[in-house]
Structure formats: structure tokens, C-alpha cells
C-alpha atoms as a PDB file:
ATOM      1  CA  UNK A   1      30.557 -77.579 118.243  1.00  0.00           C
ATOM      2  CA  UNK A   2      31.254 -81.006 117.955  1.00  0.00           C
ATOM      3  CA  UNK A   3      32.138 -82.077 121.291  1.00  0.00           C
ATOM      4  CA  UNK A   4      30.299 -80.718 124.399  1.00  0.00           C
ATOM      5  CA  UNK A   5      30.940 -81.772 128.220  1.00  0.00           C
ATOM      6  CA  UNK A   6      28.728 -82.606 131.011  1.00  0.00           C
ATOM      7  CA  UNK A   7      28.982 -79.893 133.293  1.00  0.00           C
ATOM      8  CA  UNK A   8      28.656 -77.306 130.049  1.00  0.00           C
ATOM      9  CA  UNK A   9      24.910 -79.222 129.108  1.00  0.00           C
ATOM     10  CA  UNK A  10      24.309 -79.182 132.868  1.00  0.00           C
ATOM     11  CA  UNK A  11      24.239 -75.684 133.186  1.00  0.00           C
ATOM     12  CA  UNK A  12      22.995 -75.178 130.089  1.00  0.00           C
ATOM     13  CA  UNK A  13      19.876 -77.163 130.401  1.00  0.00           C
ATOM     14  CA  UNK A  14      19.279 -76.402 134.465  1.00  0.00           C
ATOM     15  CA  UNK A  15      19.437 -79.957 135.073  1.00  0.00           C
ATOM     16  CA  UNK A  16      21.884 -82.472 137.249  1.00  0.00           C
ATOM     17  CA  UNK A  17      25.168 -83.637 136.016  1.00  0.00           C
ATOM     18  CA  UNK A  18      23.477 -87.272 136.315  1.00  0.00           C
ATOM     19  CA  UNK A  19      20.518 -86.721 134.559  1.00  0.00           C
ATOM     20  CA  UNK A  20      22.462 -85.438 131.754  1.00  0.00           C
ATOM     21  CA  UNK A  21      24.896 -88.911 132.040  1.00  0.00           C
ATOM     22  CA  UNK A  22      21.702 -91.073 131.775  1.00  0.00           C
ATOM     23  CA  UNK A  23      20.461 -89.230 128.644  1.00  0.00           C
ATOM     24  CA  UNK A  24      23.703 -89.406 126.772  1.00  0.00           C
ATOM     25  CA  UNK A  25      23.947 -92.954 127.470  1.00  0.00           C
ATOM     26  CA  UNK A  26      20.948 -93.043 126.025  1.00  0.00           C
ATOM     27  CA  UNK A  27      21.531 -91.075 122.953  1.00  0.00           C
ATOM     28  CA  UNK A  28      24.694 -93.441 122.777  1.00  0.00           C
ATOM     29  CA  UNK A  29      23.003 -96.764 122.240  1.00  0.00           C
ATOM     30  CA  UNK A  30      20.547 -94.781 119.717  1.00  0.00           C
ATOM     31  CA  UNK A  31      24.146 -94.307 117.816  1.00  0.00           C
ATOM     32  CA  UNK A  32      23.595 -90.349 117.733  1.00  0.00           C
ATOM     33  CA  UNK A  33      26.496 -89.597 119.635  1.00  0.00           C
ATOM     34  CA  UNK A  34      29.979 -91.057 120.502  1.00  0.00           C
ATOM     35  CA  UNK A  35      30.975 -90.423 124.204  1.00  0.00           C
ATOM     36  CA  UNK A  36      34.484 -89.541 125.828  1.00  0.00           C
ATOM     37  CA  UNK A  37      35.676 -88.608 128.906  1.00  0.00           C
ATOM     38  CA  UNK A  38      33.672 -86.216 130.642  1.00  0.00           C
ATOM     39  CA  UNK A  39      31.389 -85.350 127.685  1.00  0.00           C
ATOM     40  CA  UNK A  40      29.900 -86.188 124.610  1.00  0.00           C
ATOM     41  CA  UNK A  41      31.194 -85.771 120.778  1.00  0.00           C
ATOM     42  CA  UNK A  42      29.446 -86.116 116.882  1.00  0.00           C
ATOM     43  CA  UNK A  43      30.434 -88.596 115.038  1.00  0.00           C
ATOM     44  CA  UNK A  44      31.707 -88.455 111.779  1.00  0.00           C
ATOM     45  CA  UNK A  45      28.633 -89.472 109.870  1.00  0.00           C
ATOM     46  CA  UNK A  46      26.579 -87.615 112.160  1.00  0.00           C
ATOM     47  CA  UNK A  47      24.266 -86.084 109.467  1.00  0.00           C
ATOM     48  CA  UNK A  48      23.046 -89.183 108.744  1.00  0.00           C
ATOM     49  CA  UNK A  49      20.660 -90.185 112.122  1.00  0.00           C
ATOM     50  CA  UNK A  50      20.409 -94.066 113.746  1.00  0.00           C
ATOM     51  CA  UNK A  51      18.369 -95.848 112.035  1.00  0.00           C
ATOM     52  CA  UNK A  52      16.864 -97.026 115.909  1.00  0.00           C
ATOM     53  CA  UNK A  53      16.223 -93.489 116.523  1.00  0.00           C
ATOM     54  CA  UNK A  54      14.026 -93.036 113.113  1.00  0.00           C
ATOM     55  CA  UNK A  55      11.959 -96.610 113.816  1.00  0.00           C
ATOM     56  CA  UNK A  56      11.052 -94.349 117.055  1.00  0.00           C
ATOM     57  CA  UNK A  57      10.086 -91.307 115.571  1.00  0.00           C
ATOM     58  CA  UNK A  58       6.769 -90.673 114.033  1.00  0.00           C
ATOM     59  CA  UNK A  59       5.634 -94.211 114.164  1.00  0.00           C
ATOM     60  CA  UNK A  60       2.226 -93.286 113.400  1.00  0.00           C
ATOM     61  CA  UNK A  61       2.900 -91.516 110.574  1.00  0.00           C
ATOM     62  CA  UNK A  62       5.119 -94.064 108.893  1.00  0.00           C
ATOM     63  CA  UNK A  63       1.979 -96.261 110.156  1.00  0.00           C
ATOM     64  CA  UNK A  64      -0.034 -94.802 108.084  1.00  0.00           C
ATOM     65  CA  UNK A  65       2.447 -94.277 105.001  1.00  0.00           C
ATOM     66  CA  UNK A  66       2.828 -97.865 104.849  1.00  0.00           C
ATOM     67  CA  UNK A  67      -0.882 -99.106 105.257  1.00  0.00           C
ATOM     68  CA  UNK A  68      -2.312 -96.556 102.314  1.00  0.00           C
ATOM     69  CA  UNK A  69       0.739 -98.039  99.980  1.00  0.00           C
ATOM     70  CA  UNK A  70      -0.156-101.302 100.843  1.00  0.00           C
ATOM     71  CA  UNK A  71      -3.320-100.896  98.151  1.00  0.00           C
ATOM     72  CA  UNK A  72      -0.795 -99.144  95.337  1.00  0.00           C
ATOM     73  CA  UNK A  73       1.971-101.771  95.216  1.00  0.00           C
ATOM     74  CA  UNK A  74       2.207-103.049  91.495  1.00  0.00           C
ATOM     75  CA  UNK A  75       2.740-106.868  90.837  1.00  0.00           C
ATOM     76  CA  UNK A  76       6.839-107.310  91.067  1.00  0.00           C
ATOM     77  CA  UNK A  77       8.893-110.177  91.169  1.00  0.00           C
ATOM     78  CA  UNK A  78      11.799-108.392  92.561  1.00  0.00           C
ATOM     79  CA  UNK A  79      12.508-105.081  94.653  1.00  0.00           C
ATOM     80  CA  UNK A  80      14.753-102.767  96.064  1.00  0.00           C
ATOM     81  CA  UNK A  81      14.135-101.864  99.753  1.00  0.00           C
ATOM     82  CA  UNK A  82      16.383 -98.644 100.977  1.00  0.00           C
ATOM     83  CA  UNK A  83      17.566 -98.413 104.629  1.00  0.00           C
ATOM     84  CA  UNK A  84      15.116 -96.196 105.741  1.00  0.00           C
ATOM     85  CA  UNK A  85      12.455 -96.868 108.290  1.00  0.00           C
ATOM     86  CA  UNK A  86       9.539 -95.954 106.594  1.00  0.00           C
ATOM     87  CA  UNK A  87      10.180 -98.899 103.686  1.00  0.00           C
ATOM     88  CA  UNK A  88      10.848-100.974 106.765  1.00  0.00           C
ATOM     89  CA  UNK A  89       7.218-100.664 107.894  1.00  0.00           C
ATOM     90  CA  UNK A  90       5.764-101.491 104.982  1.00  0.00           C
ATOM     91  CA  UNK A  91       8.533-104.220 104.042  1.00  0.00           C
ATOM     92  CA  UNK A  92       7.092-105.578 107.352  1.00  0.00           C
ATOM     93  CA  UNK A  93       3.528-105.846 105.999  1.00  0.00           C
ATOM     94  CA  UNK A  94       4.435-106.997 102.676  1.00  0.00           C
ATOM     95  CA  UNK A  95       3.390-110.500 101.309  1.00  0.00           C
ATOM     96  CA  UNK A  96       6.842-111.096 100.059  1.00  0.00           C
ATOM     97  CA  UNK A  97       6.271-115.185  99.422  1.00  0.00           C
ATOM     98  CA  UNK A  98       8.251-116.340  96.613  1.00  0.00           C
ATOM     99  CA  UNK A  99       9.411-112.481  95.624  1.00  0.00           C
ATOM    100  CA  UNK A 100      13.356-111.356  95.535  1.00  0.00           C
ATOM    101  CA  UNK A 101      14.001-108.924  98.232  1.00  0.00           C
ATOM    102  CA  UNK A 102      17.601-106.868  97.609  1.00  0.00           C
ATOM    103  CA  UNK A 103      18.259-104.111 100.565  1.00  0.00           C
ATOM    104  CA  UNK A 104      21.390-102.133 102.142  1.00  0.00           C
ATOM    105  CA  UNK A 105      19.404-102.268 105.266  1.00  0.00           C
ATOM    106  CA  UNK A 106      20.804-104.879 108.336  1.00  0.00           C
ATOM    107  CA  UNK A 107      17.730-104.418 110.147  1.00  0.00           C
ATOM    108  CA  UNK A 108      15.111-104.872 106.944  1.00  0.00           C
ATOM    109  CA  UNK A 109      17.181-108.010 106.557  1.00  0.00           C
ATOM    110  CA  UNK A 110      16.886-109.330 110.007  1.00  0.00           C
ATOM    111  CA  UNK A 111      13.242-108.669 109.886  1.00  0.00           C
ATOM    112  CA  UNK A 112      12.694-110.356 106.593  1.00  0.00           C
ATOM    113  CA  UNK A 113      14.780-113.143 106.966  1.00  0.00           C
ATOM    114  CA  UNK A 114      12.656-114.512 109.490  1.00  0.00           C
ATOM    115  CA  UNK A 115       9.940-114.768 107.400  1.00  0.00           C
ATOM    116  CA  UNK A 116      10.014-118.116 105.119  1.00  0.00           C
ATOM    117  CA  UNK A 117       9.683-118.346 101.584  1.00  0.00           C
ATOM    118  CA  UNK A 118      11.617-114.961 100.427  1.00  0.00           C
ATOM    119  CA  UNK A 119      14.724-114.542  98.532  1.00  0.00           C
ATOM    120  CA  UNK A 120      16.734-112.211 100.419  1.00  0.00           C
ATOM    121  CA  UNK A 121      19.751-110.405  98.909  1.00  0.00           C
ATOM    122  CA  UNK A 122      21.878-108.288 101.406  1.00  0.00           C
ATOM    123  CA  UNK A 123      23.917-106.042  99.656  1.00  0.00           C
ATOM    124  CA  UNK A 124      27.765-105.742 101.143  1.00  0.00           C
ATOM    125  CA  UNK A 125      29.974-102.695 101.809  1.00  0.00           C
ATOM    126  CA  UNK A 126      30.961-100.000 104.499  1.00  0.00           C
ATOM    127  CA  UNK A 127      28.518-100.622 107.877  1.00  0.00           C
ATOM    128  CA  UNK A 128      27.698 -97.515 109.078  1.00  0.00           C
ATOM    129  CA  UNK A 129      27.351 -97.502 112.672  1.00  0.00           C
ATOM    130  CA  UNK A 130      24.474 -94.716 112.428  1.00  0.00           C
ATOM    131  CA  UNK A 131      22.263 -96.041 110.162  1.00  0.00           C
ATOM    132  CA  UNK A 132      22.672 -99.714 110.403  1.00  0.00           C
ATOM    133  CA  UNK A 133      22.928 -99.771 106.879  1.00  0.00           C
ATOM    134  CA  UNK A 134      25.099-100.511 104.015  1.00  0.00           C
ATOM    135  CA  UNK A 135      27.078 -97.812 102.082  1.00  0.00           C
ATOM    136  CA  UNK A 136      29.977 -96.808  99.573  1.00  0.00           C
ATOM    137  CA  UNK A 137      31.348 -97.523  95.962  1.00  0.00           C
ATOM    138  CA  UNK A 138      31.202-101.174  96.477  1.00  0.00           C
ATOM    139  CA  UNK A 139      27.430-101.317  97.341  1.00  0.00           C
ATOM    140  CA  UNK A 140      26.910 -98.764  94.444  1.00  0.00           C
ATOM    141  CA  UNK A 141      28.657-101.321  91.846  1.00  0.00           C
ATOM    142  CA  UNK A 142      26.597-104.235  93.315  1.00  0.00           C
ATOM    143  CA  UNK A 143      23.377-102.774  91.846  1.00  0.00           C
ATOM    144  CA  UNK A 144      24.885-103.235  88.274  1.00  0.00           C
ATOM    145  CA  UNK A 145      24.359-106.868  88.820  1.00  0.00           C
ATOM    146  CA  UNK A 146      20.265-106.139  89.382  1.00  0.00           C
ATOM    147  CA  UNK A 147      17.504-105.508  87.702  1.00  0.00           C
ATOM    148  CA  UNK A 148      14.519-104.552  89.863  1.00  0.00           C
ATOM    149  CA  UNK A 149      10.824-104.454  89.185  1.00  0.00           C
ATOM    150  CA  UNK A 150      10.080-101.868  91.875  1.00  0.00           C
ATOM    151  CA  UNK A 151      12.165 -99.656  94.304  1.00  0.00           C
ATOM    152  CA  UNK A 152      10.667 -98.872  97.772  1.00  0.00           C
ATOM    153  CA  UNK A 153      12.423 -96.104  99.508  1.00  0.00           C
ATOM    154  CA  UNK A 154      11.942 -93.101 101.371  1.00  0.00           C
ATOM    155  CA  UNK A 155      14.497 -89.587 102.017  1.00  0.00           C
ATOM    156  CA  UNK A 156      15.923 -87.420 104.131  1.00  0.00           C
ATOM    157  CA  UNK A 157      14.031 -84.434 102.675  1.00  0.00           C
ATOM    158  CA  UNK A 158      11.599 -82.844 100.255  1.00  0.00           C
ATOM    159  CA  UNK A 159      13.105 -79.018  98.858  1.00  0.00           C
ATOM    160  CA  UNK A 160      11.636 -77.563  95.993  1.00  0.00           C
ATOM    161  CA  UNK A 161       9.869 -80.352  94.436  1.00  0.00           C
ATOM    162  CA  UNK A 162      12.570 -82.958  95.089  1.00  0.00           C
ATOM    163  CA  UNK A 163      13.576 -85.938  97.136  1.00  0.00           C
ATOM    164  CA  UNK A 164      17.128 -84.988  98.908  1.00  0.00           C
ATOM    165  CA  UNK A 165      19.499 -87.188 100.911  1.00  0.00           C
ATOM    166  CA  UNK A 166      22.614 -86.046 103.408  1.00  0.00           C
ATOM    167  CA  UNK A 167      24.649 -88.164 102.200  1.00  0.00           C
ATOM    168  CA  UNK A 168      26.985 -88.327  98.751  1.00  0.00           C
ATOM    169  CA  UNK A 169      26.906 -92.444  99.242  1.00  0.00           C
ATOM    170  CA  UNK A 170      23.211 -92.662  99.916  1.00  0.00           C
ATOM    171  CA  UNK A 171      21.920 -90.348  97.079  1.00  0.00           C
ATOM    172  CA  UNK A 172      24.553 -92.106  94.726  1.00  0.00           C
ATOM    173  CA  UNK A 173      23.081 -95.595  95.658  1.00  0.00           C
ATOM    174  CA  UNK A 174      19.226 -94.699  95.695  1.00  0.00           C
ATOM    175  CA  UNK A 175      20.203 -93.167  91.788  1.00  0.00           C
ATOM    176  CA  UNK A 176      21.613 -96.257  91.116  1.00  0.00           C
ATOM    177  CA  UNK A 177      18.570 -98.393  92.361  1.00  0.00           C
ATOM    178  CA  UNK A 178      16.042 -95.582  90.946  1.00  0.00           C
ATOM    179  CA  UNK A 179      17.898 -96.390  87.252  1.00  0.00           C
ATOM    180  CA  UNK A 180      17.546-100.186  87.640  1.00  0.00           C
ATOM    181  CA  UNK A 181      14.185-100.442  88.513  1.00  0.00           C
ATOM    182  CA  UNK A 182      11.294-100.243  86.323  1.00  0.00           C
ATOM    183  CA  UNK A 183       8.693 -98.550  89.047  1.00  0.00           C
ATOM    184  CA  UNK A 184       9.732 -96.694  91.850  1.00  0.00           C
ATOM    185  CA  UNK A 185       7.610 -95.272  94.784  1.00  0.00           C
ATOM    186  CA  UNK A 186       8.716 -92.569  97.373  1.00  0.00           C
ATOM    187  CA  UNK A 187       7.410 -92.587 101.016  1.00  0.00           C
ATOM    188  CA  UNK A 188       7.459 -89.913 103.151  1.00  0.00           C
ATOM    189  CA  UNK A 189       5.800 -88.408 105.587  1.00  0.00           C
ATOM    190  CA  UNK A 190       4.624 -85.127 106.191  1.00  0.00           C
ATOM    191  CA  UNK A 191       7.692 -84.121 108.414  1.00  0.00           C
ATOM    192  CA  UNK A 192      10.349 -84.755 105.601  1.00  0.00           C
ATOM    193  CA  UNK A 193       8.929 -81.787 104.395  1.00  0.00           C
ATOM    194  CA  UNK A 194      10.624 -79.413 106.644  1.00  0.00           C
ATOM    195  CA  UNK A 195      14.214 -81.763 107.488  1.00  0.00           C
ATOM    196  CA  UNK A 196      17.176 -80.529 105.168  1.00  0.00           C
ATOM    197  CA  UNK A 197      18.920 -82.044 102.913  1.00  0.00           C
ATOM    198  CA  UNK A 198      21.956 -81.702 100.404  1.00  0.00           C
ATOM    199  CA  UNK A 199      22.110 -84.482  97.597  1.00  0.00           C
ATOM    200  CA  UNK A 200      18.983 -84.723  95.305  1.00  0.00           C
ATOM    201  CA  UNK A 201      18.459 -87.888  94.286  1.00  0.00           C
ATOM    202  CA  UNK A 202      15.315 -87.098  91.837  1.00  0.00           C
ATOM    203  CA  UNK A 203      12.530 -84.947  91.556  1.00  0.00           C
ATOM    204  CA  UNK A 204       9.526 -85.982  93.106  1.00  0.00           C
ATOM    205  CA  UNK A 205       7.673 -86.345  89.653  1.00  0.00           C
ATOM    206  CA  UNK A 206       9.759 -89.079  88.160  1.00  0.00           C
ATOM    207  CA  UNK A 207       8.867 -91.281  90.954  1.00  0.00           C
ATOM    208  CA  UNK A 208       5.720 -93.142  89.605  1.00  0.00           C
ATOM    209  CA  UNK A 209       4.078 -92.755  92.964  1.00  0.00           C
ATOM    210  CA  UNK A 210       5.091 -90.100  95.875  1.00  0.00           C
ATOM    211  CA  UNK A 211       2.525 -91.557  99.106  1.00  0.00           C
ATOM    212  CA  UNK A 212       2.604 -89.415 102.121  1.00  0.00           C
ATOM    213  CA  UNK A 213       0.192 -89.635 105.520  1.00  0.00           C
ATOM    214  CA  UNK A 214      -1.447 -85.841 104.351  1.00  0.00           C
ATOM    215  CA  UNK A 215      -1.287 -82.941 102.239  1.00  0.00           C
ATOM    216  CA  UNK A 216       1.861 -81.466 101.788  1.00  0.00           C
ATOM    217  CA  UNK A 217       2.336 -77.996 102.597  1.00  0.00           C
ATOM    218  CA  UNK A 218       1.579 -74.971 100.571  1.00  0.00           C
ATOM    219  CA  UNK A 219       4.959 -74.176  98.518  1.00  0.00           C
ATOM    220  CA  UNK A 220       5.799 -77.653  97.490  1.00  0.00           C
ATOM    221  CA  UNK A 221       6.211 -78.031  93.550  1.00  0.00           C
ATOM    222  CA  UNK A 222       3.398 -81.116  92.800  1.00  0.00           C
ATOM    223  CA  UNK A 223       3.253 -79.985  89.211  1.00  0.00           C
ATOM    224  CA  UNK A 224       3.398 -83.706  87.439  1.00  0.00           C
ATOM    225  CA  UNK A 225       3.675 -85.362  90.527  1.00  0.00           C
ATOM    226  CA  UNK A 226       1.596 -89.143  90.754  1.00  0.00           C
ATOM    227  CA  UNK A 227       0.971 -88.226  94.744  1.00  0.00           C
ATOM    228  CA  UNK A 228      -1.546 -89.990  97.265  1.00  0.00           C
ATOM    229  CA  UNK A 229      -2.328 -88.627 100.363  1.00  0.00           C
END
């Protein structure tokens, strides 16, 4: 519905007008909702979810995601690191001394750029207030100016054998990266598997790796896929 009011989630939910307050406040500062007087609406990038809110969910299986593609990471002198929270985990346990580090992510950037020794590239554009992230026709046109030795990134969803975005912007700029770089390695974890998606950015076999925390459910095309599990 788009816009919803206290007292309507209060009854709703069985619970005080207060306790519904506190939680939207909440849900506020996790960017998933905009409020207004008396209630609560989406905002207009609402498909795409806060960035704070993903670092919170499923941190063990994007802990795991990141420590078993810690041993498959190919030599590189320069990558590609997408705004999502599962590359940020591993970004975090990356020896990145002396490598060239180009992301649309503000808080893989704040997190790298305190370690020393790294050349970090932040690419510019539209700030989403969602994601935390970089976005747009500007950020796309930046990549021309790369070349990447490997792409870390993760998606919004796996459908029929491929790796889907909700976003135009974000599956036009993870095509971009996936056409500049010369290996490219999908991370996901086992819940992607049932989120939705619209924009495909590429099918899960022409990712040289696809590393996930377990088996992916039975119906999921793997024919030609390079997975570890």
C-alpha cells in the first residue's frame, strides 16, 4: 500500500501504538522506510533494501561465503567490489596491500580506506539513501575508464539458473563491471535462492566461480556452472 499509519499496524499486529513507534524508528535508521505524520511510507527505491539492514542479516552465512572464497581468489592486481554485503565481508578479510580496489559501495570504502597500503577508487554518481551505494548512468560510464582483473559481487536473486538484480541501474552497472573484468566470482548464499528479482545480470555459468555456504536447492539450473559449496 505504500503508506500505512500507526493505529492501522496497531491493530493489525495486536500490539501498542508505542511499540509500533519504536519499531518504525527503527526500521527508519535501517533506511527501509521513510516516516510522516502519524505513519509510515516506502520509499521510492524501496525494492532495493539498506545496505545496514543486509550487513545484519544472515551474518553467518555471508561468514561462511566469504571464508571458503578466501582459498579461490586468483592473483589480481585490480578488482571490482559491488555494494553488496556479502563482497563486503570478504573485502574485509582480503590482503589488499599494494592491490587497486574500485567499488560503488560508501561503506566498502570506509572500511577499506582505513586499511594502509591500498589504492582505493570510489566510483561517483546518484547516493542512494537505501543502499549506501553508488548508482546511475554516470557510475555506469565510469567503468569505461577500468579494466579489472577480478569482479567480486554478489545479487539480489538466483531464478532459473541466473543471477538477478531489482534494479535497472544496478544490473546495468554489475554488466558493465562483469564485461571489464577478466574473472568474475558470484557470492551468494543459500537464501538468494528464494528472494525475487527482475534484471538478470548473467547466468550463473559465465561467472568463473558461483561460491555459496551449501547446496543449492533441487530445481536450480547448475548445468556448466564452476560452483563451490
Amino acid at each position: 500500500q505504500k503508506y500505512c499509519t500507526v493505529n492501522y499496524l496497531s491493530k493489525q499486529l495486536f500490539v501498542a501504538p508505542i511499540t509500533v513507534r519504536r519499531d518504525l524508528t527503527e526500521m527508519e535508521s535501517m533506511g527501509l522506510i521513510e516516516r510522516s505524520h502519524g505513519g509510515a511510507i516506502l520509499p521510492e527505491n524501496s525494492s532495493e533494501i539498506s545496505i545496514f539492514f543486509r550487513m545484519e542479516k544472515n551474518p553467518k552465512e555471508k561468514e561462511r561465503v566469504a571464508t571458503k572464497a578466501l582459498l579461490h581468489i586468483p592473483f589480481f592486481k585490480t578488482v571490482f567490489i559491488d555494494s553488496s554485503s556479502t563482497a563486503l565481508a570478504l573485502a574485509e578479510r582480503m590482503d589488499l596491500n599494494y592491490k587497486t580496489v574500485i567499488t560503488n559501495n560508501l561503506q566498502t570504502a570506509i572500511q577499506l580506506s582505513k586499511k594502509p597500503n591500498i589504492s582505493l577508487i570510489l566510483l561517483g554518481g546518484t547516493v542512494h539513501f537505501n543502499t549506501n551505494s553508488t548508482t546511475g548512468s554516470w557510475t555506469t560510464r565510469q567503468m569505461d575508464d577500468f579494466s579489472f582483473d577480478l569482479m567480486l559481487s554478489s545479487c539480489a536473486s538466483v531464478i532459473d539458473g541466473g543471477a538477478y538484480e531489482r534494479s535497472l541501474d544496478g544490473r546495468e552497472l554489475k554488466q558493465m563491471a562483469f564485461k571489464k573484468s577478466k574473472k568474475r566470482i558470484l557470492l551468494v548464499d543459500h537464501t538468494k535462492f528464494n528472494e525475487q528479482g527482475t534484471y538478470c545480470t548473467a547466468k550463473l555459468k559465465e561467472y568463473d566461480l558461483v561460491i555459496t555456504d551449501c547446496k543449492p536447492p533441487e530445481g536450480v539450473d547448475l548445468d556448466g556452472v564452476n560452483i563451490v559449496y
